[in-house]
N, C-alpha and C. Protein backbone atom coordinates (compact mmCIF):
# COMPACT_ATOMS: atom_id res chain seq x y z
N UNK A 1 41.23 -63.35 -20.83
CA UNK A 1 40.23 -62.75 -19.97
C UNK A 1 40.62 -63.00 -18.52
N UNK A 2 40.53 -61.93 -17.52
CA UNK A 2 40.50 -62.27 -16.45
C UNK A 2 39.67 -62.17 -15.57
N UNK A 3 39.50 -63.12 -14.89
CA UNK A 3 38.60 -63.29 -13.75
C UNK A 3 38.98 -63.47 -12.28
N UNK A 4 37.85 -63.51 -11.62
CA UNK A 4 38.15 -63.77 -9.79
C UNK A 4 36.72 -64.53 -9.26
N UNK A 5 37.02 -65.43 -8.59
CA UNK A 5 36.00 -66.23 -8.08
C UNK A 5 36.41 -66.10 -6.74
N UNK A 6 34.70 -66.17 -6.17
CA UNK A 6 35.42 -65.99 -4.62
C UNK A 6 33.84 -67.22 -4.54
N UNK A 7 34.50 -68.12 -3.36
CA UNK A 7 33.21 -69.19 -2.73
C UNK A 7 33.41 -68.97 -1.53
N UNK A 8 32.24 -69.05 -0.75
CA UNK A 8 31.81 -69.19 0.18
C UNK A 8 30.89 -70.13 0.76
N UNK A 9 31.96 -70.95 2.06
CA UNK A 9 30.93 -72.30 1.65
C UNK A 9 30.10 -72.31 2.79
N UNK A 10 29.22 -73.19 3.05
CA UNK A 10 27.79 -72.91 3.69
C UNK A 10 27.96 -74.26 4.21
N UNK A 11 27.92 -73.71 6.23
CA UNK A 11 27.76 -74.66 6.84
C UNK A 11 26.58 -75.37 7.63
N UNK A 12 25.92 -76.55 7.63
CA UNK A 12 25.13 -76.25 8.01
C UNK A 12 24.98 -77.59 8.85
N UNK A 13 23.41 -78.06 9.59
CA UNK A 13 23.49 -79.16 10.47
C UNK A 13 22.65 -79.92 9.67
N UNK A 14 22.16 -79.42 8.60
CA UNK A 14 20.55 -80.20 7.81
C UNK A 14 21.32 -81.82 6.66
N UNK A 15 21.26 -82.47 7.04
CA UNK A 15 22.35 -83.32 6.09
C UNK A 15 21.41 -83.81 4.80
N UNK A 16 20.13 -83.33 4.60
CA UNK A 16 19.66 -83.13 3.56
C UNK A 16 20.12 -82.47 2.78
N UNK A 17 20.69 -81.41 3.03
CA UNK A 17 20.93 -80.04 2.37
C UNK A 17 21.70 -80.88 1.19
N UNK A 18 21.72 -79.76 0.22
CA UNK A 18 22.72 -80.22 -1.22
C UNK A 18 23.59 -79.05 -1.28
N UNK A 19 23.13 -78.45 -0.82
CA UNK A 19 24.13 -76.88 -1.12
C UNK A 19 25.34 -76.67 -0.41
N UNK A 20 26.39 -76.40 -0.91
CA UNK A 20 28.21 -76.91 -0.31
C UNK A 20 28.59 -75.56 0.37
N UNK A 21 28.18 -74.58 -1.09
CA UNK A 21 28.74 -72.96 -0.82
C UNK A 21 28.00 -72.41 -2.09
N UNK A 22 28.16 -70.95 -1.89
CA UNK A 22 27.89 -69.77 -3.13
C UNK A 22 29.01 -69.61 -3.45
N UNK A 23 28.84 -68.90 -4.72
CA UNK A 23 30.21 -68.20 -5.21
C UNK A 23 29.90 -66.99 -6.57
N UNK A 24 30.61 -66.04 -6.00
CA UNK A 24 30.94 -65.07 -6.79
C UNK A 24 31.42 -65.04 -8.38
N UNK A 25 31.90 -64.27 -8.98
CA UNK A 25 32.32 -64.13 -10.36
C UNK A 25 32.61 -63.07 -10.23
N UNK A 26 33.86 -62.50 -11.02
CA UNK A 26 34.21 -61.35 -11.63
C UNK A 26 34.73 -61.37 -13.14
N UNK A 27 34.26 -60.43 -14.04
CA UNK A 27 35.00 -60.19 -15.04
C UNK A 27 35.83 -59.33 -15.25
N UNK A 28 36.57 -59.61 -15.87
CA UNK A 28 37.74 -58.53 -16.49
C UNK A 28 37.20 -56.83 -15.54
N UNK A 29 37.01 -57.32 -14.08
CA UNK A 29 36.38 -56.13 -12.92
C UNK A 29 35.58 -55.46 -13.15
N UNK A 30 35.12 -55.50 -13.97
CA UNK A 30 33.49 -55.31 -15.16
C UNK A 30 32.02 -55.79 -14.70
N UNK A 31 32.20 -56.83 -14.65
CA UNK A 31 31.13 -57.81 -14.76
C UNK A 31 31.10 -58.68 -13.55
N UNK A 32 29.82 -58.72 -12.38
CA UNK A 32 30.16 -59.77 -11.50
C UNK A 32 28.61 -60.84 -11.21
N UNK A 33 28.56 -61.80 -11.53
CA UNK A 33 27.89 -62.36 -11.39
C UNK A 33 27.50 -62.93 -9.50
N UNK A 34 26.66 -62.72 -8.86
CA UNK A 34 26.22 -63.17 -7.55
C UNK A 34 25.42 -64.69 -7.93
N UNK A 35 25.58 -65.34 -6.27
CA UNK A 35 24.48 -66.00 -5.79
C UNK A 35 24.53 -67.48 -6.69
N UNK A 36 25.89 -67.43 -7.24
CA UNK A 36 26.02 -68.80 -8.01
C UNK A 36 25.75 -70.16 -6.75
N UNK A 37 24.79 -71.12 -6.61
CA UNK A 37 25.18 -72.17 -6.06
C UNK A 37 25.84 -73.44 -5.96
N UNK A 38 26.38 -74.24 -5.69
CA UNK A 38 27.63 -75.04 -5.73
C UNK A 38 26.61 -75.97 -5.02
N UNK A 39 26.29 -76.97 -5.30
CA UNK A 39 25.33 -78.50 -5.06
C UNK A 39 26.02 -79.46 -5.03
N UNK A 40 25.34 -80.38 -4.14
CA UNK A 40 26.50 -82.08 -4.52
C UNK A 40 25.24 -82.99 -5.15
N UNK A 41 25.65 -83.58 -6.07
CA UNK A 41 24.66 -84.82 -6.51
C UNK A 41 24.47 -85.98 -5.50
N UNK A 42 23.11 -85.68 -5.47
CA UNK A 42 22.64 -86.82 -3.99
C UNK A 42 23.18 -88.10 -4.50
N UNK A 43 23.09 -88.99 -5.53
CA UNK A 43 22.96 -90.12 -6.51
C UNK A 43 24.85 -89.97 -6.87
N UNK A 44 25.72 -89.29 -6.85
CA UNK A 44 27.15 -89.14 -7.57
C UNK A 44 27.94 -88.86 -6.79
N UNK A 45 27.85 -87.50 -5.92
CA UNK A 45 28.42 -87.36 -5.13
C UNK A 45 29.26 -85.97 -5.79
N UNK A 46 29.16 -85.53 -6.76
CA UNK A 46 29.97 -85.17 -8.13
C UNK A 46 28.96 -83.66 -7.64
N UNK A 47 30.14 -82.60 -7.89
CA UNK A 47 29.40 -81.11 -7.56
C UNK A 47 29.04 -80.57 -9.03
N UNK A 48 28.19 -79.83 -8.92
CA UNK A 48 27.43 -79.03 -9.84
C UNK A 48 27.01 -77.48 -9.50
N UNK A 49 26.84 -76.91 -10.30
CA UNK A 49 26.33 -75.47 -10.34
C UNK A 49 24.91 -75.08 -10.39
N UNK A 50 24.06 -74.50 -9.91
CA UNK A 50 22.95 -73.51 -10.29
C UNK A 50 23.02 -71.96 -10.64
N UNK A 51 22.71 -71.93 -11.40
CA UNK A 51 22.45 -70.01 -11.57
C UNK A 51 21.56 -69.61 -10.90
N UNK A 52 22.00 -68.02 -10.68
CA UNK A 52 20.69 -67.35 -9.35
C UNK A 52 19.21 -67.68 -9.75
N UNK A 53 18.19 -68.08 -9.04
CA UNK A 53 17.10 -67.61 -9.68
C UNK A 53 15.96 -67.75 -8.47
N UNK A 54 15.31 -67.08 -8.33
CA UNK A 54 13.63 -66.60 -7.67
C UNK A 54 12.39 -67.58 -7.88
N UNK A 55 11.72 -67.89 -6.88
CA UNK A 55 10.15 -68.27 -6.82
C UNK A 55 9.43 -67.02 -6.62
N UNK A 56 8.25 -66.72 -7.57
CA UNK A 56 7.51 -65.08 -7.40
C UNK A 56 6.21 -66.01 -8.28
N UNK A 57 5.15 -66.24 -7.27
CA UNK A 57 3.97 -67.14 -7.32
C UNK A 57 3.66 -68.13 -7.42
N UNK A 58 4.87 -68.95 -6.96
CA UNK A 58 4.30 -70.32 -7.07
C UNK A 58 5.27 -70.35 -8.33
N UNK A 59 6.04 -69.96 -9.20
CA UNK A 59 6.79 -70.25 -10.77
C UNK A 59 7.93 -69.77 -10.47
N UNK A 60 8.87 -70.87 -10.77
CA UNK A 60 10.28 -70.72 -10.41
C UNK A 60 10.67 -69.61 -12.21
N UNK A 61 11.64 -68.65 -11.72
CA UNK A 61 11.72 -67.45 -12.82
C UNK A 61 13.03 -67.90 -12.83
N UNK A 62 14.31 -67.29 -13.80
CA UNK A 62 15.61 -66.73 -14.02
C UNK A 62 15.57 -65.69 -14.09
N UNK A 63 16.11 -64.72 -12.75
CA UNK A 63 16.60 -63.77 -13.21
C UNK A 63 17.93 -63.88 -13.20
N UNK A 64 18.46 -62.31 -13.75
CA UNK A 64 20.22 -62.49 -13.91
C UNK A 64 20.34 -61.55 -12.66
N UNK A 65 21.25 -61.93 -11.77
CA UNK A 65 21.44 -61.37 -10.87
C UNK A 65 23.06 -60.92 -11.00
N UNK A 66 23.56 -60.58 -11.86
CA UNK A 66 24.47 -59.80 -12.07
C UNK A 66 24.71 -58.31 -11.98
N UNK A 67 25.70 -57.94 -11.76
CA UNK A 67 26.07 -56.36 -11.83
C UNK A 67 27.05 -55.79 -12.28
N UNK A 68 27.23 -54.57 -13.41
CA UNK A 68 28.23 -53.89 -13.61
C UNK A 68 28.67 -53.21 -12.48
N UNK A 69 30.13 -53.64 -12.38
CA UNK A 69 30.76 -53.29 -11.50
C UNK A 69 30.66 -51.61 -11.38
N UNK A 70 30.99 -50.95 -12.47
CA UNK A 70 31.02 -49.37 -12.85
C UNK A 70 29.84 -49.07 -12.36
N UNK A 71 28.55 -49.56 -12.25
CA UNK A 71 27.27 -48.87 -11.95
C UNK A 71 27.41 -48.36 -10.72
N UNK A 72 28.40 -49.43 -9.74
CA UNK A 72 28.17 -49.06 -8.03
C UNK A 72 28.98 -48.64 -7.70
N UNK A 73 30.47 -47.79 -8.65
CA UNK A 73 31.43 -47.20 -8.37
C UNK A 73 31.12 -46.34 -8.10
């Protein structure tokens, strides 16, 4: 399978922040996943991932924020 990752890292002045960078996904140029986040463990130091997802009332949701590439050709 092939893929392409692209990150983009996120600078900022808040030294609270946990968030390093986003990053992209591609599949086999098919399939691209957005809005992946890239976190550092406050307690490890050790990076981790989140998948995209929305607050819509007060309740944190999953959506998939993915896209076929072919749809927006």
């Amino acid at each position: 399978m092939n893929y392409t990752v692209q990150v983009n890292e996120v600078r900022t002045t808040n030294p609270e922040s946990a968030v390093r960078a986003y990053a992209s996904v591609t599949f086999e140029g098919a399939f691209k996943v957005c809005n992946i986040a890239i976190l550092e463990n406050r307690a490890t130091g050790e990076p981790f991932i989140s998948m995209p997802n929305y607050k819509t009332a007060g309740l944190m949701k999953r959506i998939s924020l993915s896209i076929r590439i072919s749809a927006i050709r």
